[in-house]
Protein backbone atom coordinates (compact mmCIF):
# COMPACT_ATOMS: atom_id res chain seq x y z
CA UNK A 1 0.00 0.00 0.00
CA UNK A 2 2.92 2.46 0.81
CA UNK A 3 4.79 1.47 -2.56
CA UNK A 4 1.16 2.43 -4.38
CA UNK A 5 1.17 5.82 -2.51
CA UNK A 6 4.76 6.46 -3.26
CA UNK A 7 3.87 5.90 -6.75
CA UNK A 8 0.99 8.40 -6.98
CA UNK A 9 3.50 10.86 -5.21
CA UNK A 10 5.98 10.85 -7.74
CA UNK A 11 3.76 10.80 -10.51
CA UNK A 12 2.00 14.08 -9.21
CA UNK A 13 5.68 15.42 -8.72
CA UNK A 14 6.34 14.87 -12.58
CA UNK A 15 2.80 16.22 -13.57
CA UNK A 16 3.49 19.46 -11.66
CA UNK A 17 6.55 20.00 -13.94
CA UNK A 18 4.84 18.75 -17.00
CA UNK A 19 1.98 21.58 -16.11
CA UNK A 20 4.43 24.23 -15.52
CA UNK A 21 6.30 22.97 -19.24
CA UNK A 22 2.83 23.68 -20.78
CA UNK A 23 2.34 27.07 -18.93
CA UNK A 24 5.12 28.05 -20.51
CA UNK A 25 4.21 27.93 -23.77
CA UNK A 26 1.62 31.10 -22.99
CA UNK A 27 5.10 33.10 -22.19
CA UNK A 28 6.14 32.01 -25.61
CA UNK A 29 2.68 33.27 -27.26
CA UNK A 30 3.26 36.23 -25.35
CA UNK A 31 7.08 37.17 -26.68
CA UNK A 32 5.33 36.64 -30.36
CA UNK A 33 2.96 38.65 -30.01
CA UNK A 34 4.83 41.41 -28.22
CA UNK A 35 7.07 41.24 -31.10
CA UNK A 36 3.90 41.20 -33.87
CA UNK A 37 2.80 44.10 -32.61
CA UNK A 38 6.04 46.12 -33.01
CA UNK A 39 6.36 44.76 -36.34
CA UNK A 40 3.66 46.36 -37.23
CA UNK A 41 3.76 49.40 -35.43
CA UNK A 42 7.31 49.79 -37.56
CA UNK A 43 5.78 48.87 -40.78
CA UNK A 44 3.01 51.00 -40.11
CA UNK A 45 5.34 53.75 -39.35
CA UNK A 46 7.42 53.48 -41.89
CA UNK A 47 4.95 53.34 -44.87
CA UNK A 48 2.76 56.54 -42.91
CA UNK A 49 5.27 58.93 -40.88
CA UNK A 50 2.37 60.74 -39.71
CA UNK A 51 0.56 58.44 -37.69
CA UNK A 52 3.12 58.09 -35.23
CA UNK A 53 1.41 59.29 -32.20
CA UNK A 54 -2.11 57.70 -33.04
CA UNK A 55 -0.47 54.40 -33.50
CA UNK A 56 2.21 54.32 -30.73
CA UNK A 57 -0.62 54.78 -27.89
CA UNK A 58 -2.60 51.32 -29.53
CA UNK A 59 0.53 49.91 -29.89
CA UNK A 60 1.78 50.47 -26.14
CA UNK A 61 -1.53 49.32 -24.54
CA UNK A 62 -1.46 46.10 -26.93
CA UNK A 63 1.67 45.57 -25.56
CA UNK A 64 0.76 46.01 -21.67
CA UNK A 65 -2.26 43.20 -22.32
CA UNK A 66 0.09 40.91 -23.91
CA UNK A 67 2.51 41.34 -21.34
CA UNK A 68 -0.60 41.09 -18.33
CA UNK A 69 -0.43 37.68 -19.87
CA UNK A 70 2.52 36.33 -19.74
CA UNK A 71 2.82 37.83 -15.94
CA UNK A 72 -0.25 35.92 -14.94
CA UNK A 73 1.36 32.66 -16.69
CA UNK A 74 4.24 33.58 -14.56
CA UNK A 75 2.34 33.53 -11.02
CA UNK A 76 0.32 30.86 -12.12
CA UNK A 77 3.81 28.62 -12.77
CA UNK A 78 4.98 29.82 -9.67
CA UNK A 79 2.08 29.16 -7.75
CA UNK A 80 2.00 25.17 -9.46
CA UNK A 81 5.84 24.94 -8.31
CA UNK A 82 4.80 25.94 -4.60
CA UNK A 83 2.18 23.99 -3.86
């Protein structure tokens, strides 16, 4: 009965790592799409000099809801590796 139990143990162990490995992923998503959106914002730029300050406000607050993203996949990997 102990060995079973020592099983589920480690298995739950190795799913908490696999969980955090797949959290991840949503920090990746973020990066890309931090970077998308200043690829555009420097196409856009570039082809339209004149919209710079229209553009660069969207583009910022884009930015700060991709990144509130990839924080809360942060905390929420931290909070899986705690527990």
């Amino acid at each position: 009965m102990e060995a079973d139990t020592n099983l589920m143990l480690q298995i739950a162990e190795g799913m908490k790592y696999l969980g955090v490995g797949l959290i991840s992923f949503a920090m990746i998503a973020a990066a890309k799409g931090i970077a998308s959106i200043f690829t555009t914002i420097i196409s856009c730029i570039s082809r339209n000099p004149n919209v710079k300050n229209d553009v660069s406000l969207f583009a910022w607050v884009g930015a700060g809801f991709v990144e509130g993203i990839a924080l809360f996949a942060f905390g929420l990997a931290y909070l899986v590796l705690t527990n």
